[in-house]
C-alpha atoms as a PDB file:
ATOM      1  CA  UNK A   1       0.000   0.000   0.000  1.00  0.00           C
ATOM      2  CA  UNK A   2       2.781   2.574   0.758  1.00  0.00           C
ATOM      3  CA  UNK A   3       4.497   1.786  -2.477  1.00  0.00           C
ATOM      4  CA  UNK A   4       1.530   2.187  -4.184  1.00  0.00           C
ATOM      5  CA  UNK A   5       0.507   5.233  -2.862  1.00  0.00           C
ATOM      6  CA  UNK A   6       4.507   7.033  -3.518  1.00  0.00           C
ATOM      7  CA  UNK A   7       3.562   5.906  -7.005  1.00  0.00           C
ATOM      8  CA  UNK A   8       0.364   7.537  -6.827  1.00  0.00           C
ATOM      9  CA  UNK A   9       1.737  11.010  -5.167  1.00  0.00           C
ATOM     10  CA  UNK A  10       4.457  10.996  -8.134  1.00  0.00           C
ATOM     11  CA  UNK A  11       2.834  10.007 -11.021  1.00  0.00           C
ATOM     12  CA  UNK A  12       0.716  13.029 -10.223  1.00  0.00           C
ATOM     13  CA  UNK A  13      -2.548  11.018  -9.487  1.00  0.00           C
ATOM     14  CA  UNK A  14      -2.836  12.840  -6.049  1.00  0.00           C
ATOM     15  CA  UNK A  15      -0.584  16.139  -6.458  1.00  0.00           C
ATOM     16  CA  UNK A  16      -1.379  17.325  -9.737  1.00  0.00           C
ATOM     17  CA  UNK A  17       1.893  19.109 -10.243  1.00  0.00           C
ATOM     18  CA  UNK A  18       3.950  15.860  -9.087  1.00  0.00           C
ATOM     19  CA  UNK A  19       6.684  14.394 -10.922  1.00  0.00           C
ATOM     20  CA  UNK A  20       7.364  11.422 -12.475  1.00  0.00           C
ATOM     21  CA  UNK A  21       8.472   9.209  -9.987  1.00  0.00           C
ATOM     22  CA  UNK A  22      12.424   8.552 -10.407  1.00  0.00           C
ATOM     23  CA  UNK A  23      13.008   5.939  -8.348  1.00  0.00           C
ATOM     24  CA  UNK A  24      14.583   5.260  -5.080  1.00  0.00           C
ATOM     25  CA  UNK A  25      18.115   6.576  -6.444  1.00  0.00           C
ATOM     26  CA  UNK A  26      16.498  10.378  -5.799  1.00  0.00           C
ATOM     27  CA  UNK A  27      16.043   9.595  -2.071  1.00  0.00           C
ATOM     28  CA  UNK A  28      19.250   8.165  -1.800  1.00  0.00           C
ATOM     29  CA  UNK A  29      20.895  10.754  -3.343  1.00  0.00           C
ATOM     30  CA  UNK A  30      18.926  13.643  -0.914  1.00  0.00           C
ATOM     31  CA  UNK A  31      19.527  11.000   2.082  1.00  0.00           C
ATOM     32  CA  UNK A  32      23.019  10.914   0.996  1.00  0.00           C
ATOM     33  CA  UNK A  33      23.183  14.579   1.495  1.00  0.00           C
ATOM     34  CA  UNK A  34      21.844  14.803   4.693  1.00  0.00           C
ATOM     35  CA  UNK A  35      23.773  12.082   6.895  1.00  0.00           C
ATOM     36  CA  UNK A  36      26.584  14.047   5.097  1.00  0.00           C
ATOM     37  CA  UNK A  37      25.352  17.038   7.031  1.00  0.00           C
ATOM     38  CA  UNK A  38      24.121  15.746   9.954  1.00  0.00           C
ATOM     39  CA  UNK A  39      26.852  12.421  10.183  1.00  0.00           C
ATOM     40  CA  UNK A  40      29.552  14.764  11.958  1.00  0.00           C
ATOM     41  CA  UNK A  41      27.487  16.339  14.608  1.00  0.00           C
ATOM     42  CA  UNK A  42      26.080  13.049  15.523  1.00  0.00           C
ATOM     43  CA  UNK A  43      29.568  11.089  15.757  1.00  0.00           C
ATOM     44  CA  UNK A  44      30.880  13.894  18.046  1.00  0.00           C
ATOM     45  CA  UNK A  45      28.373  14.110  20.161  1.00  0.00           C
ATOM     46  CA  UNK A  46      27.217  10.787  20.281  1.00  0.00           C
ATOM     47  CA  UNK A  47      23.649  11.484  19.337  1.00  0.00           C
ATOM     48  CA  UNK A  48      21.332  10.057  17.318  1.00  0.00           C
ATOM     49  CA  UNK A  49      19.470  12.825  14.506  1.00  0.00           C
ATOM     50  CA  UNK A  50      16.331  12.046  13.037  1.00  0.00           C
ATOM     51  CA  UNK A  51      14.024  13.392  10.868  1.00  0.00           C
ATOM     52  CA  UNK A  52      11.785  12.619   7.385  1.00  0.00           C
ATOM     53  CA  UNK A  53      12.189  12.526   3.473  1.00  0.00           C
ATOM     54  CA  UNK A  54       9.048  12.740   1.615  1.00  0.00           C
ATOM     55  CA  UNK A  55       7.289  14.987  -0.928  1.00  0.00           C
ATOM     56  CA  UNK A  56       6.398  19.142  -0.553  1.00  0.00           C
ATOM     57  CA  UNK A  57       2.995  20.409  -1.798  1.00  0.00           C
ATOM     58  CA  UNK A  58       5.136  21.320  -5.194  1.00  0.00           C
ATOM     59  CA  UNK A  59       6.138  17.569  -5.478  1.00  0.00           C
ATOM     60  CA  UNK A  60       9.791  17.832  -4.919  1.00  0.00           C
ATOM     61  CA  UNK A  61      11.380  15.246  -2.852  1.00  0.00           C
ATOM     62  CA  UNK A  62      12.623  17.330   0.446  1.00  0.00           C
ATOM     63  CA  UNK A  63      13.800  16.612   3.635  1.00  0.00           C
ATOM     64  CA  UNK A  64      12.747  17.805   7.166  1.00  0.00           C
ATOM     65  CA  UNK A  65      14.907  19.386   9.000  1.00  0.00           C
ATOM     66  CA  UNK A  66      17.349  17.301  11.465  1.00  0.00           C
ATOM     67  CA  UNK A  67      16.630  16.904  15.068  1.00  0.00           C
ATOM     68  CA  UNK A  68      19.315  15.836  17.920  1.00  0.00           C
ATOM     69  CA  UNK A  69      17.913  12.898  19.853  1.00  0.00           C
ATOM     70  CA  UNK A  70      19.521  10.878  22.642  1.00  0.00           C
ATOM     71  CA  UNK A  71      22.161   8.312  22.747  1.00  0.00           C
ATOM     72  CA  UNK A  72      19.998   6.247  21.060  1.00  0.00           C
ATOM     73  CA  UNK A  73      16.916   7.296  20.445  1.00  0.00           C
ATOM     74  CA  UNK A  74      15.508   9.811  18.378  1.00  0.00           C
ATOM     75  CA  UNK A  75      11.800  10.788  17.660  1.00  0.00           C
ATOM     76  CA  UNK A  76      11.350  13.116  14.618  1.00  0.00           C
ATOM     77  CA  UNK A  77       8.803  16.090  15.092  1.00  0.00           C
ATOM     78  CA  UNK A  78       6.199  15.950  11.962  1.00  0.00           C
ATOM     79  CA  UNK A  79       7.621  18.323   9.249  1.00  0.00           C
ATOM     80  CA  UNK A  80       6.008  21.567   7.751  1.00  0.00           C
ATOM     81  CA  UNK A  81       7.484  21.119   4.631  1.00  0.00           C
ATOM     82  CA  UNK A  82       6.415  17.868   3.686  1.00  0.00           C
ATOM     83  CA  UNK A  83       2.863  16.893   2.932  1.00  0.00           C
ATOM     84  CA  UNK A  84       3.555  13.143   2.209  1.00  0.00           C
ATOM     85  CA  UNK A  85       6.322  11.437   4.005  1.00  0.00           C
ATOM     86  CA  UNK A  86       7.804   8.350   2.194  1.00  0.00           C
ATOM     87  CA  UNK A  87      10.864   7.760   4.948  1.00  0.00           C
ATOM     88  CA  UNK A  88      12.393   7.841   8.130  1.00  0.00           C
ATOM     89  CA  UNK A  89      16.051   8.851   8.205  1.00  0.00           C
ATOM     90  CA  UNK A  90      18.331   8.720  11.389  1.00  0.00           C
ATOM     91  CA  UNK A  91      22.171   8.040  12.485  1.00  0.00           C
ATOM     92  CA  UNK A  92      23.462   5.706  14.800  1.00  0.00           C
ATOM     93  CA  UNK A  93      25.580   8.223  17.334  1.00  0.00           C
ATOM     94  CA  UNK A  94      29.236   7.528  17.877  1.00  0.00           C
ATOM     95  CA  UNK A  95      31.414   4.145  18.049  1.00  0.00           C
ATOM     96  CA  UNK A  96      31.645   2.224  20.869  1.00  0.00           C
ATOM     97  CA  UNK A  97      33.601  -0.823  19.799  1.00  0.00           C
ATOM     98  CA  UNK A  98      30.320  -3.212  19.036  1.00  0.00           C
ATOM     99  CA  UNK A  99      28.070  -4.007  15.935  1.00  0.00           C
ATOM    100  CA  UNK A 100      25.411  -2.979  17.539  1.00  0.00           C
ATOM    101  CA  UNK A 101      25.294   0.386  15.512  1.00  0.00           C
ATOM    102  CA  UNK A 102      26.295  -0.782  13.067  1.00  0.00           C
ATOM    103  CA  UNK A 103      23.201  -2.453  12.005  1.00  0.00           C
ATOM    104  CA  UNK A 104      19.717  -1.024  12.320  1.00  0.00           C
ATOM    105  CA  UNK A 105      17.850  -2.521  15.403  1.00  0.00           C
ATOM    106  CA  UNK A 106      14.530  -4.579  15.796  1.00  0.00           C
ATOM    107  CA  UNK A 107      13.041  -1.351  16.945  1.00  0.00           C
ATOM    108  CA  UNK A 108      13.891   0.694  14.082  1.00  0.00           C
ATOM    109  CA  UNK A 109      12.067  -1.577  11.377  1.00  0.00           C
ATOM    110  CA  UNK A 110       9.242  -1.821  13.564  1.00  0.00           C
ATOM    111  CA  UNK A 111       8.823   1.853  14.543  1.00  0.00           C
ATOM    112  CA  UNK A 112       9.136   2.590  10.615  1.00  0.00           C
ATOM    113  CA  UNK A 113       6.229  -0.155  10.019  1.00  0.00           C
ATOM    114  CA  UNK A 114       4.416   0.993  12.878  1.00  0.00           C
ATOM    115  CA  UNK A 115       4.171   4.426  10.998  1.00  0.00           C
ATOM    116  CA  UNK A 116       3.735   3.457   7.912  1.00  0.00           C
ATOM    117  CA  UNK A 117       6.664   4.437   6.125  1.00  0.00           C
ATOM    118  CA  UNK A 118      10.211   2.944   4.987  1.00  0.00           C
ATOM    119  CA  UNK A 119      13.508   4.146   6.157  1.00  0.00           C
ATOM    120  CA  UNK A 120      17.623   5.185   5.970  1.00  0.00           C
ATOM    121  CA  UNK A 121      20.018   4.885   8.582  1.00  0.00           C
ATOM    122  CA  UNK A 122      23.036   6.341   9.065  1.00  0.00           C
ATOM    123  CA  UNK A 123      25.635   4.165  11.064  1.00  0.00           C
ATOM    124  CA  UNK A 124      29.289   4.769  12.493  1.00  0.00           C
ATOM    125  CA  UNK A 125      30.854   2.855  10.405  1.00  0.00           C
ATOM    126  CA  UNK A 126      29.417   4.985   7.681  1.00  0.00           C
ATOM    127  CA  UNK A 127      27.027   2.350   6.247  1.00  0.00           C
ATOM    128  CA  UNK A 128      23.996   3.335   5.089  1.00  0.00           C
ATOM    129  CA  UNK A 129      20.766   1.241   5.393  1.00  0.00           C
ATOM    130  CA  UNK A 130      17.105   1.037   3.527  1.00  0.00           C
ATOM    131  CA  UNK A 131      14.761  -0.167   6.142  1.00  0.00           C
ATOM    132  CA  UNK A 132      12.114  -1.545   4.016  1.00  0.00           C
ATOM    133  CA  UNK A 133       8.466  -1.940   5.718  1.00  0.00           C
ATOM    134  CA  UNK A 134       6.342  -3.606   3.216  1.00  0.00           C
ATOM    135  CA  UNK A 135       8.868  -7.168   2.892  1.00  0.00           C
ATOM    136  CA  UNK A 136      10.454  -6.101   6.329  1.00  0.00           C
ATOM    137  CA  UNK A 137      13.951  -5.929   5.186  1.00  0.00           C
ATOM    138  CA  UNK A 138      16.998  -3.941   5.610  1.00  0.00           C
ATOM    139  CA  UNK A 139      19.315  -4.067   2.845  1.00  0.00           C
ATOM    140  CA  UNK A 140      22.785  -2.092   2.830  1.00  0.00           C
ATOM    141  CA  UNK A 141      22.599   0.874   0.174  1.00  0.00           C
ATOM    142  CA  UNK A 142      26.640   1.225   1.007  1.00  0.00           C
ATOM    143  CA  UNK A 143      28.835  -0.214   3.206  1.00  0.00           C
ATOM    144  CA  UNK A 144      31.409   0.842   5.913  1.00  0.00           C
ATOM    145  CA  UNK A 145      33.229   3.984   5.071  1.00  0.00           C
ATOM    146  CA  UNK A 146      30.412   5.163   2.466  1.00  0.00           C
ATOM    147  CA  UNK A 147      29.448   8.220   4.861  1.00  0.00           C
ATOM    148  CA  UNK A 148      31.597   9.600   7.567  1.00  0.00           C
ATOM    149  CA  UNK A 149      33.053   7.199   9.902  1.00  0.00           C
ATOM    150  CA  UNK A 150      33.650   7.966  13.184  1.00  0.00           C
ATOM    151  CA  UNK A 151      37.451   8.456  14.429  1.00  0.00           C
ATOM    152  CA  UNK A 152      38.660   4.602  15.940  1.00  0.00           C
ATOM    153  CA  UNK A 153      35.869   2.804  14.149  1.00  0.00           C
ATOM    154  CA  UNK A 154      37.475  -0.526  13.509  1.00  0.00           C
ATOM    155  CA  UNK A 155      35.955  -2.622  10.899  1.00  0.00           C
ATOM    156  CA  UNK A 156      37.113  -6.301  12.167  1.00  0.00           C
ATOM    157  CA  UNK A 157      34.490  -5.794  14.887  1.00  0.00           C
ATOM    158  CA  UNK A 158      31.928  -6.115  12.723  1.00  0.00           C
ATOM    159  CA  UNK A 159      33.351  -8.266   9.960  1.00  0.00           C
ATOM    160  CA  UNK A 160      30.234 -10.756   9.981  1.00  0.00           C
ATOM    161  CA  UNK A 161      27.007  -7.933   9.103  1.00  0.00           C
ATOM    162  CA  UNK A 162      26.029  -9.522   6.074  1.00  0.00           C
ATOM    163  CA  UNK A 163      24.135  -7.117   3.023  1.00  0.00           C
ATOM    164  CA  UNK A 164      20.653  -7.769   4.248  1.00  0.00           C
ATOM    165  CA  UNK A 165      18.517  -9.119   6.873  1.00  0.00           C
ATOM    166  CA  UNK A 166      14.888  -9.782   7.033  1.00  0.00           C
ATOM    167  CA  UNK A 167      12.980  -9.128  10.137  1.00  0.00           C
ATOM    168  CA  UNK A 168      13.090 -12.571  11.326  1.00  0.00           C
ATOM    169  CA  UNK A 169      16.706 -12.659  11.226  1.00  0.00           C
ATOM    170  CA  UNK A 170      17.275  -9.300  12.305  1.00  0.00           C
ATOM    171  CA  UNK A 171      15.480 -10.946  15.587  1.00  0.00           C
ATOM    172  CA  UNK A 172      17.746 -13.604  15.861  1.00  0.00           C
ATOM    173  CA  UNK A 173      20.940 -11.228  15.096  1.00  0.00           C
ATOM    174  CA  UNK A 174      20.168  -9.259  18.159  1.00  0.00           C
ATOM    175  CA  UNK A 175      19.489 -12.065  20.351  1.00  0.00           C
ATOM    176  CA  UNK A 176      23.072 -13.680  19.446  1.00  0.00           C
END
């Protein structure tokens, strides 16, 4: 249903002045852009920074703007310049010698779900993730070293994070 309704809002059926949709390789191009903005600020301070990608009343794929969250946590506020949100976005914080942040948690696919909506994370390493909620998968878009890494990241922790994991597995990850 989601999918179907982002083609819907870009092929113009519900904002008349819409575009044709492009694909996902626009909203990882503005994600891209964002963790590169908001990737520093959240290494240093060892914060997570949330916020949303979807479309403006124009059609244009926009971001909100980035808010500081906790160590990790972060709960986006709803944006005024988006009338249709397609995706979450949010980083990971700082290293601290685990996979952990490395790969997105249980709670992040299901808070994504929960609202309807797909999403990107941002982790220390400098992966970034799609967290898609219709198949409940996360699948690496890049991996380590693709966005800012944080200073003493050290990739052999976290040798074994495979491309993709589907929910179930994403489960049993965490549990290991």
């Amino acid at each position: 249903m989601r999918h179907l309704l982002r083609n819907l809002i870009c092929s113009g059926l519900v904002l008349a002045s819409a575009p044709v949709f492009a694909g996902p390789r626009d909203e990882i191009a503005l994600i891209k852009k964002v963790f590169q903005e908001i990737q520093p600020s959240s290494l240093q301070r060892n914060r997570e920074y949330c916020g949303y990608i979807g479309y403006d009343l124009d059609g244009e794929l926009v971001a909100s703007k980035a808010r500081r969250g906790r160590k990790s946590s972060c709960t986006p506020r709803d944006p005024r310049n988006i009338d249709v949100i397609v995706a979450s976005y949010h980083t990971h914080g700082g290293y601290e010698g685990h996979d952990g942040y490395e790969v997105p948690s249980v709670e992040d696919i299901e808070s994504d779900e929960s609202e309807g909506i797909d999403g990107y994370v941002a982790t220390p390493g400098g992966r970034l993730w799609y967290i898609d909620t219709e198949d409940m998968v996360i699948s690496q878009v890049c991996g380590a070293g693709c966005l800012m890494q944080a200073e003493g990241y050290e990739p052999e922790a976290d040798a074994d994070i495979r491309d993709s994991y589907s929910y179930d597995e994403l489960v049993t990850w965490y549990d290991d």
